[in-house]
C-alpha atoms as a PDB file:
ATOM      1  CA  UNK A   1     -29.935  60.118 191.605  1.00  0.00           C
ATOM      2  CA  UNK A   2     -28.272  59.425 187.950  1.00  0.00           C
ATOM      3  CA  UNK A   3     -25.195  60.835 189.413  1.00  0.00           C
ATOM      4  CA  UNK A   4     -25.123  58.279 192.244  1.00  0.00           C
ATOM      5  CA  UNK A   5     -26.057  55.703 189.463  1.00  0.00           C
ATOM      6  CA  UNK A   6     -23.211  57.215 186.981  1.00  0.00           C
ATOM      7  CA  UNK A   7     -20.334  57.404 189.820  1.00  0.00           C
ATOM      8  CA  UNK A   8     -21.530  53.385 191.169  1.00  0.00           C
ATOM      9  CA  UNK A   9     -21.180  52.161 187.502  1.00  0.00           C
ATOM     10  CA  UNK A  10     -18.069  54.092 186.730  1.00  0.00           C
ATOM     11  CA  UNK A  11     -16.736  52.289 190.205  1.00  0.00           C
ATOM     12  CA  UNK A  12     -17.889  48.700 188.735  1.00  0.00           C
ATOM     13  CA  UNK A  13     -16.047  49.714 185.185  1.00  0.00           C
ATOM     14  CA  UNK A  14     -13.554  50.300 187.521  1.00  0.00           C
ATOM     15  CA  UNK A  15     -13.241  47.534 189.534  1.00  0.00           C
ATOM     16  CA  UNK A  16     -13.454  45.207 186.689  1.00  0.00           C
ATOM     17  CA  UNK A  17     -11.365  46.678 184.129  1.00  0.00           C
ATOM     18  CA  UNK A  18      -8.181  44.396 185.088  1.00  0.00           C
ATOM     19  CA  UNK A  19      -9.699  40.751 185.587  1.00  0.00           C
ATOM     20  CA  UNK A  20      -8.009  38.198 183.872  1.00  0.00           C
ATOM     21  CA  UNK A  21     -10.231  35.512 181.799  1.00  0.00           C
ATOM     22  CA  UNK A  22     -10.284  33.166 185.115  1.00  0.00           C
ATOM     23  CA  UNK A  23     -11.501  35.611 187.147  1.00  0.00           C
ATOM     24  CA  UNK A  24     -14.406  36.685 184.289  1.00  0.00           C
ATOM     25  CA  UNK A  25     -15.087  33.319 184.241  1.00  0.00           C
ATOM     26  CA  UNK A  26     -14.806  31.782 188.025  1.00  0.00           C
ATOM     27  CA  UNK A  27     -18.150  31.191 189.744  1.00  0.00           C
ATOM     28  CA  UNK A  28     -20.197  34.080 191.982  1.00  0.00           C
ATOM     29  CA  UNK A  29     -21.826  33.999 194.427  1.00  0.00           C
ATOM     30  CA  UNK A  30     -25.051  33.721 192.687  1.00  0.00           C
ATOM     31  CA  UNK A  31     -25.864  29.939 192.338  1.00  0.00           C
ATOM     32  CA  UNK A  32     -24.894  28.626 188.419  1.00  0.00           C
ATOM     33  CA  UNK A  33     -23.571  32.427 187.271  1.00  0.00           C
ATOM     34  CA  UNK A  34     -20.227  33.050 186.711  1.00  0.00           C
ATOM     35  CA  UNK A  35     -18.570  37.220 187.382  1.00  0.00           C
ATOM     36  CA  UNK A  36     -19.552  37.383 183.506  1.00  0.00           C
ATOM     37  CA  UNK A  37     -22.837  36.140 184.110  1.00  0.00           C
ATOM     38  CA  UNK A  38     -23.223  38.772 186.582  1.00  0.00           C
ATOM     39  CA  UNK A  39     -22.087  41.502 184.589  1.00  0.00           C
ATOM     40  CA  UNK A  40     -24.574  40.581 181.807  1.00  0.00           C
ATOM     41  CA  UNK A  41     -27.660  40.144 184.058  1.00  0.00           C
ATOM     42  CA  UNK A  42     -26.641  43.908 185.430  1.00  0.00           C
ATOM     43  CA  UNK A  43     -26.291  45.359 182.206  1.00  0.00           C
ATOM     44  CA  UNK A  44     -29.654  43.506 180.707  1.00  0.00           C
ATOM     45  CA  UNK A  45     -31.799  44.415 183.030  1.00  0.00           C
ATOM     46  CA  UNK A  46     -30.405  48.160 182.651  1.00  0.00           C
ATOM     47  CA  UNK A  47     -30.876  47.550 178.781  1.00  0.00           C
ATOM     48  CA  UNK A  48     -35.181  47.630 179.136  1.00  0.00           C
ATOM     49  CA  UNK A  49     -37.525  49.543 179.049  1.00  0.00           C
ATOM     50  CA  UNK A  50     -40.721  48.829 180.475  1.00  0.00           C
ATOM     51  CA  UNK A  51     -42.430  47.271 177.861  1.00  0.00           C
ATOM     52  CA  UNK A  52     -39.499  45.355 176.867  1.00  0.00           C
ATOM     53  CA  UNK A  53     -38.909  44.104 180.107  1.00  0.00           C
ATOM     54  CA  UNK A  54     -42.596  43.355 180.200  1.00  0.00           C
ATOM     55  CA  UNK A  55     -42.737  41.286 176.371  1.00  0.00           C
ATOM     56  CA  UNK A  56     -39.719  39.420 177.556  1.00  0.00           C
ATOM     57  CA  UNK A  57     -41.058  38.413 180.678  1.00  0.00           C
ATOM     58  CA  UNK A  58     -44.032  37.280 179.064  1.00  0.00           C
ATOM     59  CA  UNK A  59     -41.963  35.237 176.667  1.00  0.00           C
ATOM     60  CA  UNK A  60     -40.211  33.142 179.430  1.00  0.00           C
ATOM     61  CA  UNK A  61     -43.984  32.278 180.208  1.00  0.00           C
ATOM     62  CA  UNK A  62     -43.458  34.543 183.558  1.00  0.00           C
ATOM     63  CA  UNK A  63     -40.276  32.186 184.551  1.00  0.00           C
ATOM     64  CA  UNK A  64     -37.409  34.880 186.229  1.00  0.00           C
ATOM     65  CA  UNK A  65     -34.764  32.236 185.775  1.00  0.00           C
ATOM     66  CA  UNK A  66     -35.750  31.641 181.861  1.00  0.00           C
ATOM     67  CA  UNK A  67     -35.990  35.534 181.284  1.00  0.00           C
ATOM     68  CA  UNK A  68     -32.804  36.256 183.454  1.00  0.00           C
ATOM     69  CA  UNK A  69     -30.755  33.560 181.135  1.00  0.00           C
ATOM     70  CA  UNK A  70     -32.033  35.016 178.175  1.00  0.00           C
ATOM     71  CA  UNK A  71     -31.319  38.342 178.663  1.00  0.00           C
ATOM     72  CA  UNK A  72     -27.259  37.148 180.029  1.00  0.00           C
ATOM     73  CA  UNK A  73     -27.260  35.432 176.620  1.00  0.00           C
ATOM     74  CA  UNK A  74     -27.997  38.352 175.096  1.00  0.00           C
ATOM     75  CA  UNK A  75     -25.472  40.492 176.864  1.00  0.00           C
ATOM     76  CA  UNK A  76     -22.217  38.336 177.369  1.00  0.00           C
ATOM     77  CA  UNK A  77     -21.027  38.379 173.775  1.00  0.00           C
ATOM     78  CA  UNK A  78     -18.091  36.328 172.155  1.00  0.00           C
ATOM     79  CA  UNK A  79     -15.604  37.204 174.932  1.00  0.00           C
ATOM     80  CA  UNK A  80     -15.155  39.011 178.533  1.00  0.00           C
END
């Protein structure tokens, strides 16, 4: 399985290596998110553990939207 999940993130690095700051920044298809936001709600979620992932939750008072936005602020950093 981990080389499925190594090859299918290696093909994302891939894949987004070469976007220009429009395209990090143009609108997905997820409602509000932009490609960035996408990237950082992929790679947060991959950041947990468990527990982590359970705390935070808790945090956002059990709210998926609050805990997703907190954990792409977390991830997106200063630039693409």
């Amino acid at each position: 399985m981990w080389t499925t999940v190594a090859t299918e993130r290696g093909a994302l690095a891939d894949d987004l290596a070469d976007l220009s700051v429009s395209e990090w920044n143009a609108r997905s298809l997820c409602e509000g998110w932009t490609v960035r936001d996408v990237l950082a709600h992929l790679t947060s979620a991959a950041s947990l553990s468990p527990p982590t992932f359970l705390l935070d939750y808790v945090s956002a008072g059990f709210n998926f939207s609050r805990f997703a936005a907190k954990g792409i602020a977390r991830q997106r950093g200063a630039d693409p």
